[in-house]
Protein backbone atom coordinates (compact mmCIF):
# COMPACT_ATOMS: atom_id res chain seq x y z
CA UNK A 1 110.62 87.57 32.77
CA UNK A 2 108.87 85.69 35.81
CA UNK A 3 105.91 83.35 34.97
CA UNK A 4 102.43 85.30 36.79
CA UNK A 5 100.39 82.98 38.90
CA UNK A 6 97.80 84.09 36.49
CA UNK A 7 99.67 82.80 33.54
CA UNK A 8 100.27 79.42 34.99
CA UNK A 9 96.98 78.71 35.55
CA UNK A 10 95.83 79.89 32.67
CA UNK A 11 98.08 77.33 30.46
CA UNK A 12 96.65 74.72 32.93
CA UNK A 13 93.39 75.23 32.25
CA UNK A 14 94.34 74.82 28.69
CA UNK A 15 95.74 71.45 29.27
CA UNK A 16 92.91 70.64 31.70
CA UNK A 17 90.48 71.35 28.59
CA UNK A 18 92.58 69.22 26.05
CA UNK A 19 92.67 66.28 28.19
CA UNK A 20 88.79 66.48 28.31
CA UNK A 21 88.13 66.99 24.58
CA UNK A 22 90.18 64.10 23.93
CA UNK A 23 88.38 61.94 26.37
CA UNK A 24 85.22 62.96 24.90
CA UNK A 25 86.36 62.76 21.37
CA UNK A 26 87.27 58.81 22.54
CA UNK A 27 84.42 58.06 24.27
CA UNK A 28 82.40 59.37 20.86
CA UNK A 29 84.27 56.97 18.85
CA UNK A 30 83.46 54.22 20.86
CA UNK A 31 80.10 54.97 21.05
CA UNK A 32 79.60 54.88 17.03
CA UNK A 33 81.43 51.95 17.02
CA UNK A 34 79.64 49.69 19.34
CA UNK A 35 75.71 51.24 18.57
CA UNK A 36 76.03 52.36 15.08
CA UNK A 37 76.41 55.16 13.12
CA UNK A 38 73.03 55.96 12.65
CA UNK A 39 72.01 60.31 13.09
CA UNK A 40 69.06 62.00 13.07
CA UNK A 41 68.05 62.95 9.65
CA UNK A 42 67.47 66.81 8.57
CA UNK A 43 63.80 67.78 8.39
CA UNK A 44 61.89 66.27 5.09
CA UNK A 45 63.50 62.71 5.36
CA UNK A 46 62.39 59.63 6.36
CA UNK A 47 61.91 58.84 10.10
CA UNK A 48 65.42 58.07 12.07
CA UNK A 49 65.71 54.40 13.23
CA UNK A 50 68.41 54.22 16.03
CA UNK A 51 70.91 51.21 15.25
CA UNK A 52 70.56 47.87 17.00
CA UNK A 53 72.27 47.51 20.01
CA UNK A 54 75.01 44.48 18.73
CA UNK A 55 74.21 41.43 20.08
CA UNK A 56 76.87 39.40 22.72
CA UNK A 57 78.84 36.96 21.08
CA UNK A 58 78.13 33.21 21.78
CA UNK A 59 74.75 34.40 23.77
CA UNK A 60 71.39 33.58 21.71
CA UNK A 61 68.33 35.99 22.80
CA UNK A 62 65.53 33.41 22.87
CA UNK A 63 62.53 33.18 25.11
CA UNK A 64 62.59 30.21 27.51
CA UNK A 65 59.38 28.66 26.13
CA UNK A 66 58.44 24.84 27.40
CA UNK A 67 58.59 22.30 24.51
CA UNK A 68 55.19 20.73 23.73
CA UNK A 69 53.76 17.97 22.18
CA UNK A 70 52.50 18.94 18.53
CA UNK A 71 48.88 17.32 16.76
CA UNK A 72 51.17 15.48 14.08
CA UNK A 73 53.49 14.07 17.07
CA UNK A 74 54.17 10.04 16.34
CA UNK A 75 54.13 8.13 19.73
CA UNK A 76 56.56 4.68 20.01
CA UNK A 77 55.73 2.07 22.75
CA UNK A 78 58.06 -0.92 23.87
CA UNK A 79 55.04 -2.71 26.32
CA UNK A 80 56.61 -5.32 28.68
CA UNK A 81 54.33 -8.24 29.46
CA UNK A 82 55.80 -9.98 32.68
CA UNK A 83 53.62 -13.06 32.52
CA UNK A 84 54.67 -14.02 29.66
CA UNK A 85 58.05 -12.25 29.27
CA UNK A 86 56.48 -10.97 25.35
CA UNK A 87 57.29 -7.65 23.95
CA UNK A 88 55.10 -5.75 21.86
CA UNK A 89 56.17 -2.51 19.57
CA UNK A 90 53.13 0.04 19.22
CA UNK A 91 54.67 3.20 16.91
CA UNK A 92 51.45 5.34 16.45
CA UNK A 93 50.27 8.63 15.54
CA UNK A 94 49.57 10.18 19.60
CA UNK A 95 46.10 11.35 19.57
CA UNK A 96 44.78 14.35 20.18
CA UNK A 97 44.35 14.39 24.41
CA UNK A 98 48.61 14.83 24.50
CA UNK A 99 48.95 17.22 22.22
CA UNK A 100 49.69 20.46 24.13
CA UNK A 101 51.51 18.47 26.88
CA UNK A 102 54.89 19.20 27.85
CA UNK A 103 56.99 16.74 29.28
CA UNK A 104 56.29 17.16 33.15
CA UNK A 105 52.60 16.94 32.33
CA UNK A 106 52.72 14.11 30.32
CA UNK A 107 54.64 12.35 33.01
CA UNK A 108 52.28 13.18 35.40
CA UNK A 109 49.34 11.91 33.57
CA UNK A 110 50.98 8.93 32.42
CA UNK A 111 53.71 7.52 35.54
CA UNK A 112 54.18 4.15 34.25
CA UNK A 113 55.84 5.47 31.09
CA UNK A 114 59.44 5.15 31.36
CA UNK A 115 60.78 8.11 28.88
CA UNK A 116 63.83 7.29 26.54
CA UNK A 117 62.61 9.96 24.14
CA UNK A 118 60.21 13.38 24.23
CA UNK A 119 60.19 16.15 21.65
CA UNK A 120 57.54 18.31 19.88
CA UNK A 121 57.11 15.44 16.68
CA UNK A 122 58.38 12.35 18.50
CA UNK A 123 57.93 10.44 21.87
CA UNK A 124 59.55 7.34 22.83
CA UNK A 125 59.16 5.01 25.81
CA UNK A 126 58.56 1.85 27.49
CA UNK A 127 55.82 0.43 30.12
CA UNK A 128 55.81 -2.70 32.00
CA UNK A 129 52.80 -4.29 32.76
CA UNK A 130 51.98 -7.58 35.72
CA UNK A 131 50.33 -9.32 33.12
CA UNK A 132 49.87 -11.63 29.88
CA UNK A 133 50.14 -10.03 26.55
CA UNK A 134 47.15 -9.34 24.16
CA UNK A 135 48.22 -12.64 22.13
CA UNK A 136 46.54 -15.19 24.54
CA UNK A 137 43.80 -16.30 25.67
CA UNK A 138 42.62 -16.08 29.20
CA UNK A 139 39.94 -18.94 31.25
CA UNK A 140 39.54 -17.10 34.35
CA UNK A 141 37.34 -17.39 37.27
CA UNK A 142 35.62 -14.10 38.37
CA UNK A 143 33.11 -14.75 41.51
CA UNK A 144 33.13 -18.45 40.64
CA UNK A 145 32.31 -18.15 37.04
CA UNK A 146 34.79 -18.97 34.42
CA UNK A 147 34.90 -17.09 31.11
CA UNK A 148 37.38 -16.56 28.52
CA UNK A 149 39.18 -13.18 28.37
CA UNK A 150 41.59 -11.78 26.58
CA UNK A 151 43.74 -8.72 27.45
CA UNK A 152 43.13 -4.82 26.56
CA UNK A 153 46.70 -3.90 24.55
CA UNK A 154 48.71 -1.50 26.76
CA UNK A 155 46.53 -1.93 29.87
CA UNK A 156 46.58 -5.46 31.16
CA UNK A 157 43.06 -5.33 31.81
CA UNK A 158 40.62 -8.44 30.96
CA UNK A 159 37.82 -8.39 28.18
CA UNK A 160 35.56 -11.07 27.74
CA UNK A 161 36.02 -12.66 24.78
CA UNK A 162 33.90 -15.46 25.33
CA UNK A 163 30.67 -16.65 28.08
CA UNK A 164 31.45 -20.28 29.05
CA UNK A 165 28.82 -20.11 31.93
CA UNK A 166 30.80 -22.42 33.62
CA UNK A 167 31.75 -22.74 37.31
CA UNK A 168 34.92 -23.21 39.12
CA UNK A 169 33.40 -26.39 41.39
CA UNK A 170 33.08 -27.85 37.87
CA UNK A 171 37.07 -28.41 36.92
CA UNK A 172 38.85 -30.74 38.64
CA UNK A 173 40.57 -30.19 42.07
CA UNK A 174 44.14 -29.68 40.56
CA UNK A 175 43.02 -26.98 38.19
CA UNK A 176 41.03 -25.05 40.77
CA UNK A 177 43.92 -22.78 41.50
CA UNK A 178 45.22 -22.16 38.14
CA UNK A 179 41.87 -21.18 36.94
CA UNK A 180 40.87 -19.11 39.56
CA UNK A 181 44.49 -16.81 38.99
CA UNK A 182 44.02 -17.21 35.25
CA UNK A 183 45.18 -19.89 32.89
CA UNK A 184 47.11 -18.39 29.42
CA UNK A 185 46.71 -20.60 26.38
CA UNK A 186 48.53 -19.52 23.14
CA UNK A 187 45.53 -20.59 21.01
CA UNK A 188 41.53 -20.91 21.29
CA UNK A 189 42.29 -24.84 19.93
CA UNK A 190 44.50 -25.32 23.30
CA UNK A 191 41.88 -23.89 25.52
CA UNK A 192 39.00 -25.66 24.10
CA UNK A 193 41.19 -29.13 24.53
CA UNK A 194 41.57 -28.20 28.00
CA UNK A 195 38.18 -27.78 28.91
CA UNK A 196 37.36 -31.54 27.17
CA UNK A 197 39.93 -32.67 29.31
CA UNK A 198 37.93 -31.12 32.27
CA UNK A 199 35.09 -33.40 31.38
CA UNK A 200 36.40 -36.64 31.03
């Protein structure tokens, strides 16, 4: 018996159909596999949560938030002194007008810190500073009158530490320039001797 045209396409169809359930039926499986299993629930039970889509492997889903500095953050200094080539350690608690920074803020407020070290609970630097350190004492001529300063930790700015009421005319010529810069004695005893020696 000859195949009909109608009978050919008929078992086509048929085939046509197959192929499609059994891409579906695939494309279900994969589904389920990759999103869950998770179905609506019949009426009466608790609400349907849809499953989690998976997460990528080796790629973390965290927000891109800046580090800051916290309250309880401890702050360590190495301050250079170039006049007298001393080093002083300061490791203290930071206080409370760098708390909130992050680091590009903190650099900005503060460019002579060199960072070796920034994180919420910890920052670690150094700064170099064009003067003597805190540990000597200063006889320095400011508009002709010499006083005895000493020098603000971390700044390198002078504080009087002592009125002399003396003026620069009144050391001899040899001294004139060294007092007028600023003269560093290691002790108050050494400074004192050098202003008898003035006298004489």
């Amino acid at each position: 018996m000859e195949n009909k045209p109608e009978g050919k396409n008929i078992r086509r169809w048929r085939i046509a159909l197959l192929v499609v359930g059994a891409l579906m039926t695939a494309i279900a499986v994969l589904a389920m596999a990759m999103y869950g299993t998770a179905r609506a629930p019949k009426p009466g039970a608790e609400k349907w949560t849809p499953s989690p889509m998976p997460s990528v492997v080796g790629v973390e889903n965290v927000e891109n938030k800046a580090v800051v500095i916290s309250a309880d953050c401890v702050e360590t200094v190495e301050y250079r002194y170039l006049l007298c080539g001393h080093t002083k350690y300061v490791k203290q608690k930071a206080g409370s007008e760098i708390a909130g920074l992050t680091e590009e803020e903190f650099r900005l407020r503060y460019p002579g810190f060199q960072m070796l070290q920034f994180s919420p609970t910890a920052i670690q630097g150094t700064v170099i500073i064009n003067a003597y350190c805190p540990d000597h004492y200063i006889l320095k001529a400011i508009d002709g009158m010499v006083d005895i300063y000493r020098i603000k930790p971390g700044t390198g700015e002078f504080a009087l530490y002592k009125r002399l009421g003396m003026h620069i005319e009144e050391f001899k010529e040899s001294c004139k320039q060294g007092v007028a810069r600023g003269m560093a004695f290691d002790s108050i005893e050494d400074l004192e001797g050098f202003l008898e020696d003035q006298e004489s």
